[in-house]
C-alpha atoms as a PDB file:
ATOM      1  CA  UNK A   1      84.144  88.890 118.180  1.00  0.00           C
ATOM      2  CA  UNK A   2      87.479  88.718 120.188  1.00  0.00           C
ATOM      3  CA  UNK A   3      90.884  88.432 118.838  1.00  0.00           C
ATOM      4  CA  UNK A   4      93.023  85.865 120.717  1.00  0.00           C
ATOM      5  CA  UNK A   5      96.376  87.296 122.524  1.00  0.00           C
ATOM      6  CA  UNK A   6      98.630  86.365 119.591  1.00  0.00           C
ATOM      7  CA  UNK A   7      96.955  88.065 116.828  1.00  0.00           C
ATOM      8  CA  UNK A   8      96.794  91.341 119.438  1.00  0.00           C
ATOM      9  CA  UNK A   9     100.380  91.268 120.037  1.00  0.00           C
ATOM     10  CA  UNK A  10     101.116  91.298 116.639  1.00  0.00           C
ATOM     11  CA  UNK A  11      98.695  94.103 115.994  1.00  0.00           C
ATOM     12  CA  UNK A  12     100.295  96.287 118.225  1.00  0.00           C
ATOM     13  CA  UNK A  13     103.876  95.505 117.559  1.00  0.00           C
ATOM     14  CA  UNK A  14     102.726  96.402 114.406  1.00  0.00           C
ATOM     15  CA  UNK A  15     101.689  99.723 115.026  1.00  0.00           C
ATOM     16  CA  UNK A  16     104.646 100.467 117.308  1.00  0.00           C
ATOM     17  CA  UNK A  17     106.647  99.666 113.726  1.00  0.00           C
ATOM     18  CA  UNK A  18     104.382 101.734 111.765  1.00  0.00           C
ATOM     19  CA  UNK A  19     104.666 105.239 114.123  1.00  0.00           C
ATOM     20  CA  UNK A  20     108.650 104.687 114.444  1.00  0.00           C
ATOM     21  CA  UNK A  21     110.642 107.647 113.048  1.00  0.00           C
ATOM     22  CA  UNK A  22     111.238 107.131 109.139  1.00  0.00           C
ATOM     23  CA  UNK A  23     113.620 104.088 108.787  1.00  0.00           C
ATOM     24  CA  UNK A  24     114.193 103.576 113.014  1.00  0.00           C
ATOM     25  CA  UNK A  25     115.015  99.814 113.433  1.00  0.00           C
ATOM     26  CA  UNK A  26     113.218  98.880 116.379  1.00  0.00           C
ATOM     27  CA  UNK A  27     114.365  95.722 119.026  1.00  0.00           C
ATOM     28  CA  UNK A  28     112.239  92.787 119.920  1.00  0.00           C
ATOM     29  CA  UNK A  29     112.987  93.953 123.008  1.00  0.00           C
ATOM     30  CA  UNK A  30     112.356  97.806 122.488  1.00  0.00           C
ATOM     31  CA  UNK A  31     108.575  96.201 121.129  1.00  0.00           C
ATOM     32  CA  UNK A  32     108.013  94.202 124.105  1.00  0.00           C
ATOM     33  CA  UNK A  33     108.546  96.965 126.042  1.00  0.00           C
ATOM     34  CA  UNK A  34     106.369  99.183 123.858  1.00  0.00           C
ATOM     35  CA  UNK A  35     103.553  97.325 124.145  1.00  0.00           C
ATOM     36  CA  UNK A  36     103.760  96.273 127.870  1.00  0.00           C
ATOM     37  CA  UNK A  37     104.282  92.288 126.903  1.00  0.00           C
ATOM     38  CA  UNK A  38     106.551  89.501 127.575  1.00  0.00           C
ATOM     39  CA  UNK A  39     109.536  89.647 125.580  1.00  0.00           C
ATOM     40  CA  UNK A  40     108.912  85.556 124.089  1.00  0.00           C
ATOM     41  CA  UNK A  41     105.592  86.160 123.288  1.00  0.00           C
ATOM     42  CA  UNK A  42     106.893  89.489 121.022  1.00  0.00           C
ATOM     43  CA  UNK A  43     109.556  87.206 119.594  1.00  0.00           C
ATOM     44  CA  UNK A  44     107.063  84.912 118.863  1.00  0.00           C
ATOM     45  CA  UNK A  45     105.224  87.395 116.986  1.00  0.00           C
ATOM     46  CA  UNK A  46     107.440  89.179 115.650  1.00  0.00           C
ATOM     47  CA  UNK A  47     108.484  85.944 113.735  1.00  0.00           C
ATOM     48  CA  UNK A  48     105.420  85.159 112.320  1.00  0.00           C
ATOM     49  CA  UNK A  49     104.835  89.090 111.086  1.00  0.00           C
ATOM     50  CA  UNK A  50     108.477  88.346 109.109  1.00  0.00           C
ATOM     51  CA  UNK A  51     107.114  85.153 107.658  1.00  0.00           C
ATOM     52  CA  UNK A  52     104.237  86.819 106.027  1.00  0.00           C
ATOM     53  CA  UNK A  53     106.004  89.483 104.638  1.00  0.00           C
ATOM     54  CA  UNK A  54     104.731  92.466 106.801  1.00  0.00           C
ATOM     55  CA  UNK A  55     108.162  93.350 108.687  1.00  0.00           C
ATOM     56  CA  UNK A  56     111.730  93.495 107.606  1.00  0.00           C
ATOM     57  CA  UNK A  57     114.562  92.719 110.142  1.00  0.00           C
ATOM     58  CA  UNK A  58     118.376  93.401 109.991  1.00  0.00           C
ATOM     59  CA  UNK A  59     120.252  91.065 112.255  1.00  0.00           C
ATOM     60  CA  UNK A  60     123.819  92.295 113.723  1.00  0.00           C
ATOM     61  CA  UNK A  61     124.747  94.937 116.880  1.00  0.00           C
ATOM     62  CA  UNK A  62     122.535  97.483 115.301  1.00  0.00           C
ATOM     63  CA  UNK A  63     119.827  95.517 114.017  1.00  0.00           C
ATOM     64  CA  UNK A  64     116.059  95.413 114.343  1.00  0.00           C
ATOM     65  CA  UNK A  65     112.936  95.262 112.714  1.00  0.00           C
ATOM     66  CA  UNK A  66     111.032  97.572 110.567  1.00  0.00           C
ATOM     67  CA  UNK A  67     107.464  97.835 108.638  1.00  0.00           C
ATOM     68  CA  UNK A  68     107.980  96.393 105.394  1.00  0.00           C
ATOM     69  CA  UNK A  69     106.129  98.068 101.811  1.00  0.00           C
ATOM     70  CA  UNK A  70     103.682  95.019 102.514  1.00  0.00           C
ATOM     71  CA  UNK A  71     103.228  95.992 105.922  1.00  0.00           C
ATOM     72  CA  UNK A  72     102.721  99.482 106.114  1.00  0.00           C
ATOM     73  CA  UNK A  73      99.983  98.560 103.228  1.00  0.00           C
ATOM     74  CA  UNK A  74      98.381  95.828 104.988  1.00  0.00           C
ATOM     75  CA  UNK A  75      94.674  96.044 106.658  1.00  0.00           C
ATOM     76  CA  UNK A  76      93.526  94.666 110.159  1.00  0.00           C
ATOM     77  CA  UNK A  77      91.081  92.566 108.828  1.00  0.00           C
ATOM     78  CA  UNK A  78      93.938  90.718 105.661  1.00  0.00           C
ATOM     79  CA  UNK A  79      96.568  90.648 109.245  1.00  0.00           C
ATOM     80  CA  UNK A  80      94.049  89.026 111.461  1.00  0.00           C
ATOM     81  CA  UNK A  81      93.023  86.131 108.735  1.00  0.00           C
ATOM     82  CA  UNK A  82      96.438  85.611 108.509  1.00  0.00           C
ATOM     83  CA  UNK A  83      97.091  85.065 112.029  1.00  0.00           C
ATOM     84  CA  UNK A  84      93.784  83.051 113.002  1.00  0.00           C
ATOM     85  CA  UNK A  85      94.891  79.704 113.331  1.00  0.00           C
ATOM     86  CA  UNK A  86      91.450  78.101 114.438  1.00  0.00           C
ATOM     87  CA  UNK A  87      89.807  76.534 111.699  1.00  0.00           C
ATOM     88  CA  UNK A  88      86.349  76.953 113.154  1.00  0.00           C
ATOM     89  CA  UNK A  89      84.624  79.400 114.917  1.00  0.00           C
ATOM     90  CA  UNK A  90      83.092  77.281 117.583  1.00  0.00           C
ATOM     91  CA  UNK A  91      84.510  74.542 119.358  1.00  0.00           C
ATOM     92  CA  UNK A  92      82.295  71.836 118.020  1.00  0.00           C
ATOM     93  CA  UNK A  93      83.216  69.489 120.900  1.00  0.00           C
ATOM     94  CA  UNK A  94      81.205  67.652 123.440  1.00  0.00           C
ATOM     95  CA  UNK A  95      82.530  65.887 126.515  1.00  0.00           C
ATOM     96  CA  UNK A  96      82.329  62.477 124.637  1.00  0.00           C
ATOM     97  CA  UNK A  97      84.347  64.054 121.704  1.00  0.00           C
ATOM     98  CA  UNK A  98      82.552  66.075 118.702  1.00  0.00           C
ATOM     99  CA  UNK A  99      79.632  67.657 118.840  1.00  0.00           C
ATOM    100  CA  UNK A 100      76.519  65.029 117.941  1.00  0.00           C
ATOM    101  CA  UNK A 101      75.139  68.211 116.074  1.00  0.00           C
ATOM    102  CA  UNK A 102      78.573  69.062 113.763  1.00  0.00           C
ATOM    103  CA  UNK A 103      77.059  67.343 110.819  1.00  0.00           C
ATOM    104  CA  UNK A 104      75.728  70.007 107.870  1.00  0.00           C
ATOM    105  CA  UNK A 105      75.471  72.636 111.472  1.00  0.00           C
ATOM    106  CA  UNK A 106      74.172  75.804 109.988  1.00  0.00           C
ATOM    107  CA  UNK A 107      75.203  77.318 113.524  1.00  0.00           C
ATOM    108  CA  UNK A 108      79.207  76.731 112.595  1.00  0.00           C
ATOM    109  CA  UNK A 109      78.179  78.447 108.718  1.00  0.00           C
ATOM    110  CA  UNK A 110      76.789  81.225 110.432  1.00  0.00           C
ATOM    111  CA  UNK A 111      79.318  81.862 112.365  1.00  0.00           C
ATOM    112  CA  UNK A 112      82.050  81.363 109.559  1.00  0.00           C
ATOM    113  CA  UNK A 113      80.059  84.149 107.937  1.00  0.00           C
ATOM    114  CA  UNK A 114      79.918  86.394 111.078  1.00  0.00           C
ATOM    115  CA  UNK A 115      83.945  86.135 111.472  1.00  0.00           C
ATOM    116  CA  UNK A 116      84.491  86.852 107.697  1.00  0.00           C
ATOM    117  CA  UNK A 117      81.781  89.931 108.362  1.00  0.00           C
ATOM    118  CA  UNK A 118      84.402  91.035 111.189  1.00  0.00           C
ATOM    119  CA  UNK A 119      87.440  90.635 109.163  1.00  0.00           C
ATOM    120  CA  UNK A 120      85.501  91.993 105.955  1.00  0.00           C
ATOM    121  CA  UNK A 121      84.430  95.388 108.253  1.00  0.00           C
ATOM    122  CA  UNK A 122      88.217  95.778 109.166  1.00  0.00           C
ATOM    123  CA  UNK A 123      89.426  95.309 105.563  1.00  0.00           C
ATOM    124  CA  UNK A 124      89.368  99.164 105.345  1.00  0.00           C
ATOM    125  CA  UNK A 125      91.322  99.625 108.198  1.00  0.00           C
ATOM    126  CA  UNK A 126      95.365 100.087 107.327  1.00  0.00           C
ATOM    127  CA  UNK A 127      97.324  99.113 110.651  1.00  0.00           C
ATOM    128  CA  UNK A 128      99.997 101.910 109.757  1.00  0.00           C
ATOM    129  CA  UNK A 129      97.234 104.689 109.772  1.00  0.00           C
ATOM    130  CA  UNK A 130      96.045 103.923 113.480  1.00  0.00           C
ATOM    131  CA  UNK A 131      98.960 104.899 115.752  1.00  0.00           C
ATOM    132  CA  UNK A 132      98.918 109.025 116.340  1.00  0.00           C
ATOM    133  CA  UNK A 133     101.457 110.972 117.545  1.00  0.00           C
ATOM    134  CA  UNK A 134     100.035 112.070 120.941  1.00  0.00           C
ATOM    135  CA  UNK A 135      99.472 108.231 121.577  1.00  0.00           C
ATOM    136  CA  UNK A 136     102.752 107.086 120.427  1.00  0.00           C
ATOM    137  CA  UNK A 137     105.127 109.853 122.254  1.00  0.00           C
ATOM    138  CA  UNK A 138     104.983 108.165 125.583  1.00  0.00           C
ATOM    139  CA  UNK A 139     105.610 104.920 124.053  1.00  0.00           C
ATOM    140  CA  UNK A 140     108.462 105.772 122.716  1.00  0.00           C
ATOM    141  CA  UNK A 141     109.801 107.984 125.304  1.00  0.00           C
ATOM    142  CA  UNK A 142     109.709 104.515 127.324  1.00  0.00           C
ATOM    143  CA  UNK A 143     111.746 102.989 124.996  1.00  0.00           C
ATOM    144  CA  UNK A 144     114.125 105.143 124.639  1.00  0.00           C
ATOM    145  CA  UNK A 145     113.173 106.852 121.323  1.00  0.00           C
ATOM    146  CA  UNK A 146     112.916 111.312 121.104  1.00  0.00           C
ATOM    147  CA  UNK A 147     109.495 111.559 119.735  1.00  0.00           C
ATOM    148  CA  UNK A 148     110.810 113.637 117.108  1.00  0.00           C
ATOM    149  CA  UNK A 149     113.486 111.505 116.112  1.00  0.00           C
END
């Protein structure tokens, strides 16, 4: 299964958060640069993450963002249901509008299942344990940040 762009943004300016130095506030900008990705998109993204709880933000000259309790708790699989808008897992369309199949389709149950199987298998996976510190020092020597801050 593939993640769209949005959701693997948010992933990684999530894990940027997560390896920052104790309570480092951390740009939109600093993130977008972090993760190699338009600054709008990040915005975008970073947004949403505040919306459902997983970041914190201070606003002012020395503001920036930060994992929240929620965040630094929360698993790939609970962060990617939250951010996958599409409300099926095909696109049950044909050129003359839906599908002539869509009706009690077993293929779009099966595939509901497969997608919760994905999201299930990455329920054990906490976002603020995947980031190391060999991975993350040249990130944030990029940005700005002393690895050992």
């Amino acid at each position: 299964m593939k993640i769209n762009a949005f959701a693997d943004v948010s992933l990684r300016a999530l894990m940027v958060l997560a390896a920052a130095p104790g309570a480092t506030l951390l740009t939109t900008q600093n993130i977008a640069d972090a993760v190699g990705t338009p600054y709008n998109h990040v915005s975008k993204a970073m947004a949403r993450l505040r919306s459902l709880g997983l970041i914190e933000v201070e606003r002012g000259r020395s503001g920036g963002s930060r994992l929240s309790s929620v965040g630094r708790r929360a698993t790939v699989g609970q962060v990617l249901r939250d951010l996958d808008t599409r409300t099926d897992a095909a696109d049950c369309v044909a050129p003359g509008g839906e599908c002539p199949l869509i009706h009690e389709c077993r293929l779009r149950v099966a595939l509901a299942r497969a997608r919760e199987a994905f999201y299930r298998e990455l329920d054990g996976v906490v976002v603020a344990e995947l980031p190391g510190s060999r991975q993350m020092a040249p990130v944030f020597q990029l940005i700005g940040l002393r690895p050992g801050l």
